[in-house]
N, C-alpha and C. Protein backbone atom coordinates (compact mmCIF):
# COMPACT_ATOMS: atom_id res chain seq x y z
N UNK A 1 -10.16 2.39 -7.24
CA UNK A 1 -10.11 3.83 -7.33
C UNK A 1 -8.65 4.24 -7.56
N UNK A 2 -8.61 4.95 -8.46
CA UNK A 2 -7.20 5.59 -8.67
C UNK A 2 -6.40 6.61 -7.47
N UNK A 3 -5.67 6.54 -7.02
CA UNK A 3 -4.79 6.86 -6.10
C UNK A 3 -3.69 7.93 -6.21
N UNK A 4 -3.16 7.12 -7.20
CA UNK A 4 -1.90 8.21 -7.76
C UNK A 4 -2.56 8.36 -9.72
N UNK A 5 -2.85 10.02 -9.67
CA UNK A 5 -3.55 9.85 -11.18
C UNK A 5 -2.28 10.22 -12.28
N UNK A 6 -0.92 10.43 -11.70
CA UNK A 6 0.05 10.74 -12.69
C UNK A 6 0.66 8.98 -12.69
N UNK A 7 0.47 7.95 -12.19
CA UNK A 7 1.01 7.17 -12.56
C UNK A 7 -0.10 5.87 -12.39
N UNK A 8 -1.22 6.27 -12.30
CA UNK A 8 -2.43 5.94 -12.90
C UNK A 8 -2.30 4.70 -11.86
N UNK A 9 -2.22 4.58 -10.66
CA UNK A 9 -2.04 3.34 -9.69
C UNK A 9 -2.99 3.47 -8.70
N UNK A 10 -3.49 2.64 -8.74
CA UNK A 10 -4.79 2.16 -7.84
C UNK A 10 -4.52 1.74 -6.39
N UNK A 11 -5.92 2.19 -5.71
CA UNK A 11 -5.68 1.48 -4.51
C UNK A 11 -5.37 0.00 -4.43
N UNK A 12 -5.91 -0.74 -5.05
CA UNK A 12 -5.43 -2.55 -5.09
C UNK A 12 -4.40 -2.43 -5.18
N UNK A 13 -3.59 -1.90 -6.41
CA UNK A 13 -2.19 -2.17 -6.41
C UNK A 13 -1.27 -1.87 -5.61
N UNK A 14 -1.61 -0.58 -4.73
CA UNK A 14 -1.20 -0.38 -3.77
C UNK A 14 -1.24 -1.58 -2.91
N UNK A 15 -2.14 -1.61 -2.27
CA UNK A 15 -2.55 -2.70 -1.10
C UNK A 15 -1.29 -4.21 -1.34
N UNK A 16 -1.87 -4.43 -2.69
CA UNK A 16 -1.06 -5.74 -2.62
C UNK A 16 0.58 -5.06 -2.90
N UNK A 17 1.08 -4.25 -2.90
CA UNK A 17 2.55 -3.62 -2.82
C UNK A 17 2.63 -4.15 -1.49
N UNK A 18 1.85 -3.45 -0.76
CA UNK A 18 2.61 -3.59 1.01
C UNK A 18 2.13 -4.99 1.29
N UNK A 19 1.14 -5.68 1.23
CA UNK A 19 1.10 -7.13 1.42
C UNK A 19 2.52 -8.08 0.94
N UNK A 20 2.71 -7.10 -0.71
CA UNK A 20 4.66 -8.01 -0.77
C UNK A 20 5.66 -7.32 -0.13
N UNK A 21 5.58 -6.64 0.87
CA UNK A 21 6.88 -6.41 1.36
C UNK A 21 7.02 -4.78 1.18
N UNK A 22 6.86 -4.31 0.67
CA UNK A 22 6.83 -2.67 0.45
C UNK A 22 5.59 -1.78 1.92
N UNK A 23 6.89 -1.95 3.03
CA UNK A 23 6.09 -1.53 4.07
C UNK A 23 6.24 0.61 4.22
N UNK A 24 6.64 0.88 3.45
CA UNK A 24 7.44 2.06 3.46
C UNK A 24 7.06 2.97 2.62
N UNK A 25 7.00 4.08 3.02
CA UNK A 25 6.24 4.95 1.88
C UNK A 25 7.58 4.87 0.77
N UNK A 26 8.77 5.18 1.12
CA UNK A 26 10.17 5.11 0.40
C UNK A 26 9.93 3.75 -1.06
N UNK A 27 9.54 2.47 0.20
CA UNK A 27 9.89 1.52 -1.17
C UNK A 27 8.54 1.49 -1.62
N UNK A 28 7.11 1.60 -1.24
CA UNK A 28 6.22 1.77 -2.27
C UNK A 28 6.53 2.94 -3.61
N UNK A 29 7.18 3.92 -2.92
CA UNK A 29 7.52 4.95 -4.08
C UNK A 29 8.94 4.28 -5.07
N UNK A 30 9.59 3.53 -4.79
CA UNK A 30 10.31 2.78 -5.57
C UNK A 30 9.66 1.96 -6.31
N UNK A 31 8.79 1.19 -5.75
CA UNK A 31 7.88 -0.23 -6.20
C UNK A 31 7.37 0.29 -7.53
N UNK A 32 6.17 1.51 -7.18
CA UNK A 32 5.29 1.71 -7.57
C UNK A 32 5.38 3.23 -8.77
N UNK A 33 6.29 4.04 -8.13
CA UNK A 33 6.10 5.19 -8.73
C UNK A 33 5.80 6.45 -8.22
N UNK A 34 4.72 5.77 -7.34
CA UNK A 34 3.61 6.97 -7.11
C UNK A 34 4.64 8.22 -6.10
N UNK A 35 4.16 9.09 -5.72
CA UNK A 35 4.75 10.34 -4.83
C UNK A 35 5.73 11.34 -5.96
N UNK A 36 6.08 10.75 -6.60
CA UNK A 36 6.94 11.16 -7.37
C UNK A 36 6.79 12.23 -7.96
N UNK A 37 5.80 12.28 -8.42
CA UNK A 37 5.50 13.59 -9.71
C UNK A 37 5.08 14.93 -9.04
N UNK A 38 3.83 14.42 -9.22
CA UNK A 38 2.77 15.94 -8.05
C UNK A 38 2.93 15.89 -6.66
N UNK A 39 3.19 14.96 -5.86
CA UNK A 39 2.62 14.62 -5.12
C UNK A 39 1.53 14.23 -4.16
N UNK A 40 0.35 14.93 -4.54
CA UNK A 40 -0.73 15.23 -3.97
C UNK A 40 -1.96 13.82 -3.74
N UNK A 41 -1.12 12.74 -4.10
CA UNK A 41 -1.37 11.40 -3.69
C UNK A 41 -0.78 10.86 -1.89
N UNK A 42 0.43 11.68 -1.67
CA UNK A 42 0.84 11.23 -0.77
C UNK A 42 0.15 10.65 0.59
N UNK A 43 -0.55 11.91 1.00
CA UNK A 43 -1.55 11.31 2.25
C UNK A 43 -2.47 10.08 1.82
N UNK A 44 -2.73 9.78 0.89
CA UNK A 44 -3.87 8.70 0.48
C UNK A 44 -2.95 7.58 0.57
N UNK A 45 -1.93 7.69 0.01
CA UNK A 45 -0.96 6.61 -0.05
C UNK A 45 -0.38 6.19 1.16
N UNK A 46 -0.09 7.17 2.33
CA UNK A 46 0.56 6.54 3.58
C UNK A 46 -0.95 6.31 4.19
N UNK A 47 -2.11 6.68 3.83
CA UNK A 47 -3.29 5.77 4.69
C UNK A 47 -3.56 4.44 4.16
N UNK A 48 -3.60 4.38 2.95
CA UNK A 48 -3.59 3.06 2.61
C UNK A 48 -2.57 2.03 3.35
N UNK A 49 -1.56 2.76 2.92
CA UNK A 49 -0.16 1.63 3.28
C UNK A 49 -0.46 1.51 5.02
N UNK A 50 -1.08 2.01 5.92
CA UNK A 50 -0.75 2.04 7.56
C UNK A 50 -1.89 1.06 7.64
N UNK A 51 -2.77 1.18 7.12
CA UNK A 51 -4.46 0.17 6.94
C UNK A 51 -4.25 -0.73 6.72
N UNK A 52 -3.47 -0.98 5.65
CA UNK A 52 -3.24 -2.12 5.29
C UNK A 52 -1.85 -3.15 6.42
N UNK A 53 -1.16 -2.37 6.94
CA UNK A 53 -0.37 -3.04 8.00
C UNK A 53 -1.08 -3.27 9.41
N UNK A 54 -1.83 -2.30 9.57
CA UNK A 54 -2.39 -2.81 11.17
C UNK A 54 -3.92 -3.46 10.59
N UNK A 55 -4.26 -4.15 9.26
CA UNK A 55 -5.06 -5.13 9.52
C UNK A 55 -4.34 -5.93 9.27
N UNK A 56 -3.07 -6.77 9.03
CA UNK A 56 -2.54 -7.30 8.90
C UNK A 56 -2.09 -8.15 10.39
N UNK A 57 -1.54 -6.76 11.31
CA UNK A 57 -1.39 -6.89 12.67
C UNK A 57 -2.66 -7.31 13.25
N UNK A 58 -3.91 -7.28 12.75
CA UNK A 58 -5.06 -7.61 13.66
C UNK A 58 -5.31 -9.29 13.38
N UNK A 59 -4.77 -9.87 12.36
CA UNK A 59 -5.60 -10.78 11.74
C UNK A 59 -4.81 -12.12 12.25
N UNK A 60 -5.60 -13.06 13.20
CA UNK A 60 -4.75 -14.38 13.59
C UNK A 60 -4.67 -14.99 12.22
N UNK A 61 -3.65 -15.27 13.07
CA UNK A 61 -3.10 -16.41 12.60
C UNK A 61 -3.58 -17.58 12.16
N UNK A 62 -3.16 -18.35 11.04
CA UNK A 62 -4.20 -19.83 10.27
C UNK A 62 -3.98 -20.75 10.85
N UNK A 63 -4.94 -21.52 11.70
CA UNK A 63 -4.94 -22.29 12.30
C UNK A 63 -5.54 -23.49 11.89
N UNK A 64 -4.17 -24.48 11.96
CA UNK A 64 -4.43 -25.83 11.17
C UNK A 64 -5.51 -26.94 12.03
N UNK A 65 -6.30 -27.68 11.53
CA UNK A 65 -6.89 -28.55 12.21
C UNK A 65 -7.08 -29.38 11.12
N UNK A 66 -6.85 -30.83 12.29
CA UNK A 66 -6.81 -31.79 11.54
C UNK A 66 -8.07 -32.66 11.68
């Protein structure tokens, strides 16, 4: 689903932004573009980006077995 429609960026692309390191609405809007224009993406964009960090925070750890 499109997210930001002035710079035509999707929720995936979003998602995997903050999975590389773009924990920040600041550097997703560097990364990505988005906030920039209209703004009216913004709230969608800091829910994505917070969702995507506290499932991150929920998810153990890979546990090796041999």
């Amino acid at each position: 689903m499109y997210v930001c429609v002035c710079k035509a960026i999707t929720d995936k692309q979003l998602r995997v932004a903050v999975l590389e390191g773009a924990k920040t609405t600041q550097s997703l809007r560097k990364k990505l573009g988005c906030i920039n224009q209209c703004g009216k993406c913004e709230q969608q964009v800091c829910e994505i980006k917070d969702e995507v960090i506290n499932n991150e925070l929920k998810t153990p750890p890979f546990l090796l077995v041999n």
